[in-house]
Structure formats: C-alpha cells, structure tokens
C-alpha atoms as a PDB file:
ATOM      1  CA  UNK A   1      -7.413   8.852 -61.219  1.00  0.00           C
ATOM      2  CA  UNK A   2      -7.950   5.522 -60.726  1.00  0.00           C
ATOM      3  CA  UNK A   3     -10.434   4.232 -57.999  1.00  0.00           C
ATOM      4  CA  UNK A   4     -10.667   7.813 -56.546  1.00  0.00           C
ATOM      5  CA  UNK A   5     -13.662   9.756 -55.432  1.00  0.00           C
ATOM      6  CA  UNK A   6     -14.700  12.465 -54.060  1.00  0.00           C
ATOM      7  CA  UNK A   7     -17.636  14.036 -51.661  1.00  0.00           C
ATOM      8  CA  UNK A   8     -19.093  16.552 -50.699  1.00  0.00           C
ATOM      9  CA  UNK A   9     -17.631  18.402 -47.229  1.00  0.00           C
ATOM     10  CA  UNK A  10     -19.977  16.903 -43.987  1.00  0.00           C
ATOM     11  CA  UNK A  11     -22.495  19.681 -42.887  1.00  0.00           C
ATOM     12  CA  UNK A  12     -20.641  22.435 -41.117  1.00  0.00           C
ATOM     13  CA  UNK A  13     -16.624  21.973 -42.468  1.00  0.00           C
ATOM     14  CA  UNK A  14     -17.437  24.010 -45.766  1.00  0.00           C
ATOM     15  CA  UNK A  15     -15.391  26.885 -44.563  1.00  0.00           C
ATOM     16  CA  UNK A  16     -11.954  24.488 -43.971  1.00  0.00           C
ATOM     17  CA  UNK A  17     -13.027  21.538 -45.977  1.00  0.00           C
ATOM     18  CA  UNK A  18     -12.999  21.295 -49.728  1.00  0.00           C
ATOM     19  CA  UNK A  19     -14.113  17.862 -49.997  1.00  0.00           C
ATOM     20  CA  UNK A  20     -14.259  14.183 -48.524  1.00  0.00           C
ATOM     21  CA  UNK A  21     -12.423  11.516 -50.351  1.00  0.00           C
ATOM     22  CA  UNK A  22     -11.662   8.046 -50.865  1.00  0.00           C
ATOM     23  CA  UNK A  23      -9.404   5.655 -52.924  1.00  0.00           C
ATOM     24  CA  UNK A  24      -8.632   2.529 -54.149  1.00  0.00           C
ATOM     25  CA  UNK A  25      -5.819   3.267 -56.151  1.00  0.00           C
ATOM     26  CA  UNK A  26      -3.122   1.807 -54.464  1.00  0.00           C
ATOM     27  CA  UNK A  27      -4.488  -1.605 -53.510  1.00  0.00           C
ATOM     28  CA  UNK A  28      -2.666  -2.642 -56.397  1.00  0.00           C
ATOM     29  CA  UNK A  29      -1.399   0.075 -58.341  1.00  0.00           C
ATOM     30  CA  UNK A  30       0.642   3.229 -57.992  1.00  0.00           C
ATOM     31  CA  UNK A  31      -0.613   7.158 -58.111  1.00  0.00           C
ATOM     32  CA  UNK A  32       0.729  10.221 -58.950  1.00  0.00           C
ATOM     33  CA  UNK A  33      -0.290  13.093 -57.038  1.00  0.00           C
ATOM     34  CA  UNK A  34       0.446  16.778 -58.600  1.00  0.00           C
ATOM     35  CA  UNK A  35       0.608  19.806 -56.329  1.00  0.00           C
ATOM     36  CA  UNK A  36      -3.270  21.127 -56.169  1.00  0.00           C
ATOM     37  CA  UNK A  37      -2.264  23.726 -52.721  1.00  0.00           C
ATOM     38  CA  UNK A  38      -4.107  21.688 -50.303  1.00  0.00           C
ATOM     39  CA  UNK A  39      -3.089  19.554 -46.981  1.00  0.00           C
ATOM     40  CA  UNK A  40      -4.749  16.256 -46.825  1.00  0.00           C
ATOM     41  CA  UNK A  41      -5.594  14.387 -43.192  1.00  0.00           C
ATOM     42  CA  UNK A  42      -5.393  10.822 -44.929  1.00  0.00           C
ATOM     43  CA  UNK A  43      -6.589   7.619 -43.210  1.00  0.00           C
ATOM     44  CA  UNK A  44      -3.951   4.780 -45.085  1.00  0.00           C
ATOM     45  CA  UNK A  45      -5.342   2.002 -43.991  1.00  0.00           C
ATOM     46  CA  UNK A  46      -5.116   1.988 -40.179  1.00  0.00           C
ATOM     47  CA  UNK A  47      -1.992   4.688 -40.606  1.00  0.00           C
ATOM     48  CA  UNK A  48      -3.690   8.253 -40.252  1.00  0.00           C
ATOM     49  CA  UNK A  49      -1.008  10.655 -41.717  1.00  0.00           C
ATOM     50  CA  UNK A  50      -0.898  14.215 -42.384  1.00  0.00           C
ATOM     51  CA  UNK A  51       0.035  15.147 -46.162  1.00  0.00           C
ATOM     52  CA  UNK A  52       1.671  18.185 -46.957  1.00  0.00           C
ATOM     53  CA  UNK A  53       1.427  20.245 -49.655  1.00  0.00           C
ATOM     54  CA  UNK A  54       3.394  19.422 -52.003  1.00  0.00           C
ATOM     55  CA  UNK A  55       6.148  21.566 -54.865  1.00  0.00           C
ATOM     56  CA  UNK A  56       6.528  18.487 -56.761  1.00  0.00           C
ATOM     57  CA  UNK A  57       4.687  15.273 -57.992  1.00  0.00           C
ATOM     58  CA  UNK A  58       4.823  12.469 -55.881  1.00  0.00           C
ATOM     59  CA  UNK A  59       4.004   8.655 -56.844  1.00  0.00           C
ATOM     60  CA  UNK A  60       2.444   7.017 -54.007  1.00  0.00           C
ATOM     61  CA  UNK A  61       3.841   3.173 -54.018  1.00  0.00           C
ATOM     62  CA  UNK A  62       1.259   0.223 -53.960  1.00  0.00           C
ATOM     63  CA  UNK A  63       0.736  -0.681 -50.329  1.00  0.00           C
ATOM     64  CA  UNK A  64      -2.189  -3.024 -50.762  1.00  0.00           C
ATOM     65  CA  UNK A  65      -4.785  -0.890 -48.837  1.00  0.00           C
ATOM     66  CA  UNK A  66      -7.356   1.569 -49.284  1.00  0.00           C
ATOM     67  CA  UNK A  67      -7.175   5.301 -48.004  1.00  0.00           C
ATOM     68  CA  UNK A  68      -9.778   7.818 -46.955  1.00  0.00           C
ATOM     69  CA  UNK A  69      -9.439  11.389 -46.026  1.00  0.00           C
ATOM     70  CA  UNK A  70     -10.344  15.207 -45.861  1.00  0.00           C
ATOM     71  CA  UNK A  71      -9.071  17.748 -48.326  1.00  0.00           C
ATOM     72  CA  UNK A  72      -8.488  21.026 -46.570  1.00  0.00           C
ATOM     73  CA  UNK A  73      -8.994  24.013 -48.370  1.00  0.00           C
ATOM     74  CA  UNK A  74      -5.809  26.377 -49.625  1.00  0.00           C
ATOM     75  CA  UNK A  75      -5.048  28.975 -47.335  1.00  0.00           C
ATOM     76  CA  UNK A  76      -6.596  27.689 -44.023  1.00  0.00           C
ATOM     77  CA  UNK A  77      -4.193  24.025 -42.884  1.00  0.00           C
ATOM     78  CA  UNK A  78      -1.995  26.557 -40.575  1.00  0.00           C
ATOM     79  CA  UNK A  79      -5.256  27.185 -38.505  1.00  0.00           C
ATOM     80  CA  UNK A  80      -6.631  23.885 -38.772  1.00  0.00           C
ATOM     81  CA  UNK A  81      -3.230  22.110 -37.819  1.00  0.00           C
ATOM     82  CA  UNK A  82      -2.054  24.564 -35.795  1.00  0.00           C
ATOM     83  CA  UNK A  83       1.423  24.862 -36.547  1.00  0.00           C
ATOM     84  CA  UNK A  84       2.317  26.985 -39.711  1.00  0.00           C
ATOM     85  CA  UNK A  85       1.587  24.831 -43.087  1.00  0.00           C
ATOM     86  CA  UNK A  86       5.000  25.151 -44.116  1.00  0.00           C
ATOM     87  CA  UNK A  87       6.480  22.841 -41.501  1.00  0.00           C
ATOM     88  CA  UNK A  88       4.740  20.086 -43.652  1.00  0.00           C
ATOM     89  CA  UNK A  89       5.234  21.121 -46.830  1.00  0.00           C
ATOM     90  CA  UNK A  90       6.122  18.168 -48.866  1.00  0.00           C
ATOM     91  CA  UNK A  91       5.904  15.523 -45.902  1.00  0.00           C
ATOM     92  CA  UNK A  92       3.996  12.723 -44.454  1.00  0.00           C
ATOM     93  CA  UNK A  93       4.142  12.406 -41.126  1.00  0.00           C
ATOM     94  CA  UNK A  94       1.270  10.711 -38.388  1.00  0.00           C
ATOM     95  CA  UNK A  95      -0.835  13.205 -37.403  1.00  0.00           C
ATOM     96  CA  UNK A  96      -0.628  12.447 -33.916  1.00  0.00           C
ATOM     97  CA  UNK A  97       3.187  14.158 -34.147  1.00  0.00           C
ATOM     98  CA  UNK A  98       0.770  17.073 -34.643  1.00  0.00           C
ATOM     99  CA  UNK A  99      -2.245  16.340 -32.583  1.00  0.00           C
ATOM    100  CA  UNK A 100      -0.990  14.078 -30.093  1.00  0.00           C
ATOM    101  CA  UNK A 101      -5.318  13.011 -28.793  1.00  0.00           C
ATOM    102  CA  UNK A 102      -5.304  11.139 -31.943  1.00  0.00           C
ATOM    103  CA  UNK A 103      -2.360   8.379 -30.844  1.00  0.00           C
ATOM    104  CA  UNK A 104      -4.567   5.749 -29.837  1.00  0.00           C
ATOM    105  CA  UNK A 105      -7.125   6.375 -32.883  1.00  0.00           C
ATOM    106  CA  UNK A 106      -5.306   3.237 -35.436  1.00  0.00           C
ATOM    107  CA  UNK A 107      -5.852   1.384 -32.783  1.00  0.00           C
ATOM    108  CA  UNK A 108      -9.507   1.156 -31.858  1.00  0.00           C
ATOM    109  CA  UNK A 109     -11.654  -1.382 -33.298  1.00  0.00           C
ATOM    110  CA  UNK A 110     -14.101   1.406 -34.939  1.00  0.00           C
ATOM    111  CA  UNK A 111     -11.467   2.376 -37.393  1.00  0.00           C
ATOM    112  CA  UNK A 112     -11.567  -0.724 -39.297  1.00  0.00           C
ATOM    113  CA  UNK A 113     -14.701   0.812 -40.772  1.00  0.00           C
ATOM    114  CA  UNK A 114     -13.623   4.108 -43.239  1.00  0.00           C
ATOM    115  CA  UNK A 115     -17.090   5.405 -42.674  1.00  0.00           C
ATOM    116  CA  UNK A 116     -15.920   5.474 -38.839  1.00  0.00           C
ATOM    117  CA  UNK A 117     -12.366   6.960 -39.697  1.00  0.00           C
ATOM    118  CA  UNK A 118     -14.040   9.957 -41.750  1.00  0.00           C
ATOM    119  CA  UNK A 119     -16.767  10.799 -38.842  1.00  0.00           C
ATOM    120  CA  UNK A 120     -13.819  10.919 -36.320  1.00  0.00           C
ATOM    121  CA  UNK A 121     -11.740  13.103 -38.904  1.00  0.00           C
ATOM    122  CA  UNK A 122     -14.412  15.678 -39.109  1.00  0.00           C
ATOM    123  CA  UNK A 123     -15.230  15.565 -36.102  1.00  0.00           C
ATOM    124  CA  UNK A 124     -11.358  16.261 -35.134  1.00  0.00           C
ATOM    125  CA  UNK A 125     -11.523  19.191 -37.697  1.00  0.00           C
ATOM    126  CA  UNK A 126     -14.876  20.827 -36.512  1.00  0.00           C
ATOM    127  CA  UNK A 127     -13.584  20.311 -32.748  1.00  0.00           C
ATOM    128  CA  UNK A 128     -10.513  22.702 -33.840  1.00  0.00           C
ATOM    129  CA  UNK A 129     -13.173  25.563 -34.222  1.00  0.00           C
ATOM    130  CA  UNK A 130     -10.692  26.651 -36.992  1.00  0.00           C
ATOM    131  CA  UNK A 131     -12.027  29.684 -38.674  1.00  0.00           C
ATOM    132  CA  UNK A 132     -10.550  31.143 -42.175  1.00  0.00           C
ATOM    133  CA  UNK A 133      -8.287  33.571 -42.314  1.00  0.00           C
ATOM    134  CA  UNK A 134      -9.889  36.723 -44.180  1.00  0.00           C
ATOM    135  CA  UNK A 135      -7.026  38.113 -45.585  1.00  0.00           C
ATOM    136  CA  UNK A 136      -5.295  34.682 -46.709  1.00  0.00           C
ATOM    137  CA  UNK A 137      -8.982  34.138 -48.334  1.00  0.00           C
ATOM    138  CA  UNK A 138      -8.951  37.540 -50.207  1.00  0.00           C
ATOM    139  CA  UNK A 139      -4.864  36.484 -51.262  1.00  0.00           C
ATOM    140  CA  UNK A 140      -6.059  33.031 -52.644  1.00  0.00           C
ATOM    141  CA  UNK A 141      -8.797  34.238 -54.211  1.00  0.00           C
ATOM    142  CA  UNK A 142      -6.896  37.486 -56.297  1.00  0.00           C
ATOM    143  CA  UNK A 143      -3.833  34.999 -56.408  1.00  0.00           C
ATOM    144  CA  UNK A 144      -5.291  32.206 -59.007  1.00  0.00           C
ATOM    145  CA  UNK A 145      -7.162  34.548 -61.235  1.00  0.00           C
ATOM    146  CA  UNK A 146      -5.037  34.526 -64.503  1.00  0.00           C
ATOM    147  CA  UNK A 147      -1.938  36.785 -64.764  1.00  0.00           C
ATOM    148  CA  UNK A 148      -1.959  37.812 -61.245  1.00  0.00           C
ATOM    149  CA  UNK A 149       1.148  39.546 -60.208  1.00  0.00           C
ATOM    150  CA  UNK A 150       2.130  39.141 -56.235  1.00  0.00           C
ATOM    151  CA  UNK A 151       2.963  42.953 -56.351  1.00  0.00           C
ATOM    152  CA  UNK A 152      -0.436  43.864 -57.408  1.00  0.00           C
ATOM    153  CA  UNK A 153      -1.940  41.375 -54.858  1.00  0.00           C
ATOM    154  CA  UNK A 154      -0.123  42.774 -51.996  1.00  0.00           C
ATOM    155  CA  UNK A 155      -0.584  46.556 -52.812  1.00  0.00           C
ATOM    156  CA  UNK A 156      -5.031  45.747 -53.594  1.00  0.00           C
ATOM    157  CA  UNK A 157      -4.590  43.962 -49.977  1.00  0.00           C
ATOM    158  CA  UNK A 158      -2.716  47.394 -48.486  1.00  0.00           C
ATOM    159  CA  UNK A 159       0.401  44.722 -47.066  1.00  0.00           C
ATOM    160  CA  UNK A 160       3.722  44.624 -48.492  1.00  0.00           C
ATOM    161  CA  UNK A 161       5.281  41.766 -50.281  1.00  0.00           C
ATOM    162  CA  UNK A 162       7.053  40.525 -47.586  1.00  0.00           C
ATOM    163  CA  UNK A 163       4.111  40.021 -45.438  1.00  0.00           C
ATOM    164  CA  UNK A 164       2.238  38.701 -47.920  1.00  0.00           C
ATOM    165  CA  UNK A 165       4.613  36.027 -48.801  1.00  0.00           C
ATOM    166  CA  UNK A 166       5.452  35.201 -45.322  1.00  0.00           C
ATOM    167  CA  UNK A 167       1.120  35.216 -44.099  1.00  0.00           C
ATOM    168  CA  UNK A 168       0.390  32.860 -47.362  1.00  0.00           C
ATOM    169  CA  UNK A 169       3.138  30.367 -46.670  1.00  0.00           C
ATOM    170  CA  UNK A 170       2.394  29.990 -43.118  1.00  0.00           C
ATOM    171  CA  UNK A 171      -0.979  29.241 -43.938  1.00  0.00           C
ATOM    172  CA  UNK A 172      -1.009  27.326 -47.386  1.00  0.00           C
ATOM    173  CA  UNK A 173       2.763  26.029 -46.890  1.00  0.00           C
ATOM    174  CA  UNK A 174       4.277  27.265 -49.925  1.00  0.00           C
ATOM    175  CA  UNK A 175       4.275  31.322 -51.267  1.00  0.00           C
ATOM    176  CA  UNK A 176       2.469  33.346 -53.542  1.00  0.00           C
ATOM    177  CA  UNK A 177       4.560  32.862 -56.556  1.00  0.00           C
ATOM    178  CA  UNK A 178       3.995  28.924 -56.315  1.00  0.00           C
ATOM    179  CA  UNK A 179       0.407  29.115 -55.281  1.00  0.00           C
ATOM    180  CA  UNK A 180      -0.108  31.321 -58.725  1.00  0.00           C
ATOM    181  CA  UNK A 181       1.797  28.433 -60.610  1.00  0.00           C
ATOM    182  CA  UNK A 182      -0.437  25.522 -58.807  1.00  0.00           C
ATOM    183  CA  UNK A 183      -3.632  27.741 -59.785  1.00  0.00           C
ATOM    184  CA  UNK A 184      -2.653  28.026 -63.548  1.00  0.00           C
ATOM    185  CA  UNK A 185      -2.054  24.193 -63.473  1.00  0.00           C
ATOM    186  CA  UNK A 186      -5.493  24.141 -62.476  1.00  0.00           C
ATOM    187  CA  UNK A 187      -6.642  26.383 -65.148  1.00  0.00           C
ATOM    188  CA  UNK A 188      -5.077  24.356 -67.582  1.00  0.00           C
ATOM    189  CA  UNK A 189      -6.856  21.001 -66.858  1.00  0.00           C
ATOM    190  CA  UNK A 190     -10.196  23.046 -66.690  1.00  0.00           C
ATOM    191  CA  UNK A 191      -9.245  24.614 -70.029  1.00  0.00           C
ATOM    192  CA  UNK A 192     -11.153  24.699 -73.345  1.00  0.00           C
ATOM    193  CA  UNK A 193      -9.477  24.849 -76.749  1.00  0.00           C
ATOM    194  CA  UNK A 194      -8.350  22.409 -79.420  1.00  0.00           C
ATOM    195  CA  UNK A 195      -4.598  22.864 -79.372  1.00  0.00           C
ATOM    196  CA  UNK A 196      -1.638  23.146 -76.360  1.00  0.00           C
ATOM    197  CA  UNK A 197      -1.318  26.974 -77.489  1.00  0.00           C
ATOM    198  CA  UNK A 198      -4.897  27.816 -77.318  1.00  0.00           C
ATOM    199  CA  UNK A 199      -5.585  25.911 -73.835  1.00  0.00           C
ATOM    200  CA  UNK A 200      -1.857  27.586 -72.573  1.00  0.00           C
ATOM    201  CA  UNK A 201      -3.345  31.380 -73.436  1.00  0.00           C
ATOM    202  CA  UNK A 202      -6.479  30.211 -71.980  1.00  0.00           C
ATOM    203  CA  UNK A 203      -4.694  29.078 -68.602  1.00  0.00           C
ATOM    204  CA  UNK A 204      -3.088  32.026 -68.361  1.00  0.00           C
ATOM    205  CA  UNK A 205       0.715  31.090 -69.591  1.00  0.00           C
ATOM    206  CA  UNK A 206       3.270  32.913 -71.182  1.00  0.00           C
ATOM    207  CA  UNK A 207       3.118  30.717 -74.411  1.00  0.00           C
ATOM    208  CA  UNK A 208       3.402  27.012 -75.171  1.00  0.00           C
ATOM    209  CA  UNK A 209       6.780  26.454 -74.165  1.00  0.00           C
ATOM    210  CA  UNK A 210       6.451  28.093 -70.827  1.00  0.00           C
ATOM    211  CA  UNK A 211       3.286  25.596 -70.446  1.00  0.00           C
ATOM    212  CA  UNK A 212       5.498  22.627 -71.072  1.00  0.00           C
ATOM    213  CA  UNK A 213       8.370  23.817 -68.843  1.00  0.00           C
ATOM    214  CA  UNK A 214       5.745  23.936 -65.838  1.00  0.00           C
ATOM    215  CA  UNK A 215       3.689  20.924 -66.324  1.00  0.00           C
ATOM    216  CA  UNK A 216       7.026  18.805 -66.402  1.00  0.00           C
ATOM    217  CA  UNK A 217       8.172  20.940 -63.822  1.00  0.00           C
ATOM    218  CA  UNK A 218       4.957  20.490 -61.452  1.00  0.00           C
ATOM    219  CA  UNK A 219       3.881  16.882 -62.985  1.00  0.00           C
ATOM    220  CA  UNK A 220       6.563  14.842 -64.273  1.00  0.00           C
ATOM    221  CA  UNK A 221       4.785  14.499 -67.849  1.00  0.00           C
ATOM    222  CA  UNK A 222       4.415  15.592 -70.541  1.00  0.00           C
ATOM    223  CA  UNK A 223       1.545  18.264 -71.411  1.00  0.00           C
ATOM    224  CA  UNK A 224       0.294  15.567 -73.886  1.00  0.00           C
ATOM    225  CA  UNK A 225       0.259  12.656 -71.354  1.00  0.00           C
ATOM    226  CA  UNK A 226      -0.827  14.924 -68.179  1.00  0.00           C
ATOM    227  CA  UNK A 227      -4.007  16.078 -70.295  1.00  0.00           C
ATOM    228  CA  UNK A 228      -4.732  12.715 -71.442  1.00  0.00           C
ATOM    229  CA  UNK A 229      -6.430  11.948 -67.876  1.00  0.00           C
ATOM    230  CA  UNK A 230      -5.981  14.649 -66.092  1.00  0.00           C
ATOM    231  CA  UNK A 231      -9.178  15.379 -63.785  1.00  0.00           C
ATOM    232  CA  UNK A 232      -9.223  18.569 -61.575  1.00  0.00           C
ATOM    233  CA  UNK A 233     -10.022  17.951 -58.169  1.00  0.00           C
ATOM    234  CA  UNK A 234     -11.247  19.698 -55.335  1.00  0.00           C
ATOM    235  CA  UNK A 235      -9.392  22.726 -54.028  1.00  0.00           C
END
C-alpha cells in the first residue's frame, strides 16, 4: 500500500465514517485501488474530489502530491452526498459539483495544512446530519456474509428483488450482486489457509478458478501477485 494509513473515524462520524486516511503514495509512484464498496471525499493536494465507487481497479498516476481523506462507509454515500451513489460510481469529480459551499475551500490558506483539510471534511460530513439507512444496513450486513444469495436477502428483509437492487445501488452505487462480489474479495485477503483452494472455500468462492476469474476481474492481477501485498482496508 505504499505510504498509506489509516485512522480511526473523529468522535461522532462512526455511523457514516469508516475511517480517516492519508497517503503518500503518489508523490512519486503510482497506486492501484481495487473496488472495497466505499465513496471516498479525497483532499489531492489542494484538489478536493469526490471518488466513486468503483467496478474496476483503477491506477492512480503519480501527481507529485500527497492526499488525505474520509472513507465513507458502504451503504450510507447516497445520504451523505445527497444525490444517489450511483451517479458517481466510478468517477472523480470536485466535490463542490456536489456541494457547491465547498468552492472556495482549495483556496483558503488553512488548507495547505492536511490536518486543516480533514477537520473541515468532517466537519462538512457531521454538518450533513446524515443518518444510516436501517434497511441498507441490515442488506450490507446479510449481503457480505459468505454465499449470500440476493433472493434470500430480499425475502429475510420482506422487499422484493427489485427494490432491493434499486435501494442498495442508490445508496452504495453499485447492486447487490456486485456488493456480494466486493465482500468476498474482502474475505479473501482476510483469509487463512495455505493454498489458493483452501483460502477460495474459505472466502466463500465457487472453487479456484472462479477465484481467479474475479480477482483479475476486480484487480487486474493475478491471485498470486494480488495476495502478495494485499492489505484489507477499512470498509
């Protein structure tokens, strides 16, 4: 992960937040950032920018600066935004397209410090008064449990499959279906075992091969060379 870290969420977030972050990754080098079902509000250097979720690795570029930001937790960036998740899915754009108060924020001379552009982030987020959805937190939560099955989810949850595919998107900014595949991603980075098969089982995949399929599919690598480093962040 290169010069990343991460924080705990400030004092009264915990509900939207998943964590505080910051990076030094791309003052010189590049990094690849896998799907994880979360919408960052990312400080790159004086650019603040809203990041999507994503469907597909991306490889952020060198730009020569250093970026800060808040993680917000699956299931609640349509309440915290305020425009369903989905109309960022996969994009960066300034978050002032979004939250138009925030314009001037590059601008003033307190944002040359990141401690300064974190305390005006959360307190941007906290001033939203955005509060979890219950239902899209009971979806999430039956949703990355191994073997889940969208049918299942929607019938425990008394909705049909329709609404729940059309609630979680507006509010993570992708479906169920790809949420479940993100999750199992997860599972397999957190996995124990000493062989692809036994971690693959243990994650909650078909077999081997359908492992490899998805982590090229979601990563770009190889099972192999995703594992070798692979560190599972906050979510």
């Amino acid at each position: 992960m290169g010069g990343y870290r991460e924080y705990r969420p400030p004092t009264g977030s915990e509900p939207v937040v998943a964590c505080v972050w910051n990076s030094d990754a791309l003052l010189a080098g590049t990094q690849r950032v896998i799907p994880d079902g979360c919408v960052d509000l990312v400080w790159l250097g004086r650019r603040l920018l809203v990041v999507g979720a994503d469907t597909e690795p991306m490889l952020w570029p060198t730009v020569g600066e250093t970026a800060e930001g808040l993680r917000l937790r699956p299931g609640t960036a349509g309440r915290v935004l305020g425009v369903p998740a989905d109309e960022v899915r996969d994009r960066q754009l300034p978050l002032s397209d979004l939250w138009p108060a925030v314009a001037d924020w590059p601008d003033r001379p307190e944002t040359a410090d990141p401690a300064a552009r974190l305390r005006l982030l959360t307190e941007a987020v906290l001033h939203r008064k955005a509060e979890p959805d219950p239902l899209i937190g009971a979806a999430v939560r039956r949703l990355v449990v191994p073997r889940a099955r969208v049918a299942a989810v929607a019938a425990d949850l008394g909705i049909s499959e329709r609404h729940l595919n059309r609630r979680v998107t507006a509010a993570v900014g992708y479906g169920p279906k790809f949420l479940a595949r993100v999750a199992r991603l997860r599972r397999l980075v957190a996995a124990d075992g000493e062989s692809l098969a036994e971690r693959a089982y243990a994650a909650g995949y078909a077999g081997q091969a359908h492992m490899t399929d998805e982590v090229r599919h979601l990563t770009g690598l190889t099972p192999v060379r995703f594992l070798e480093d692979a560190t599972l962040t906050a979510a």
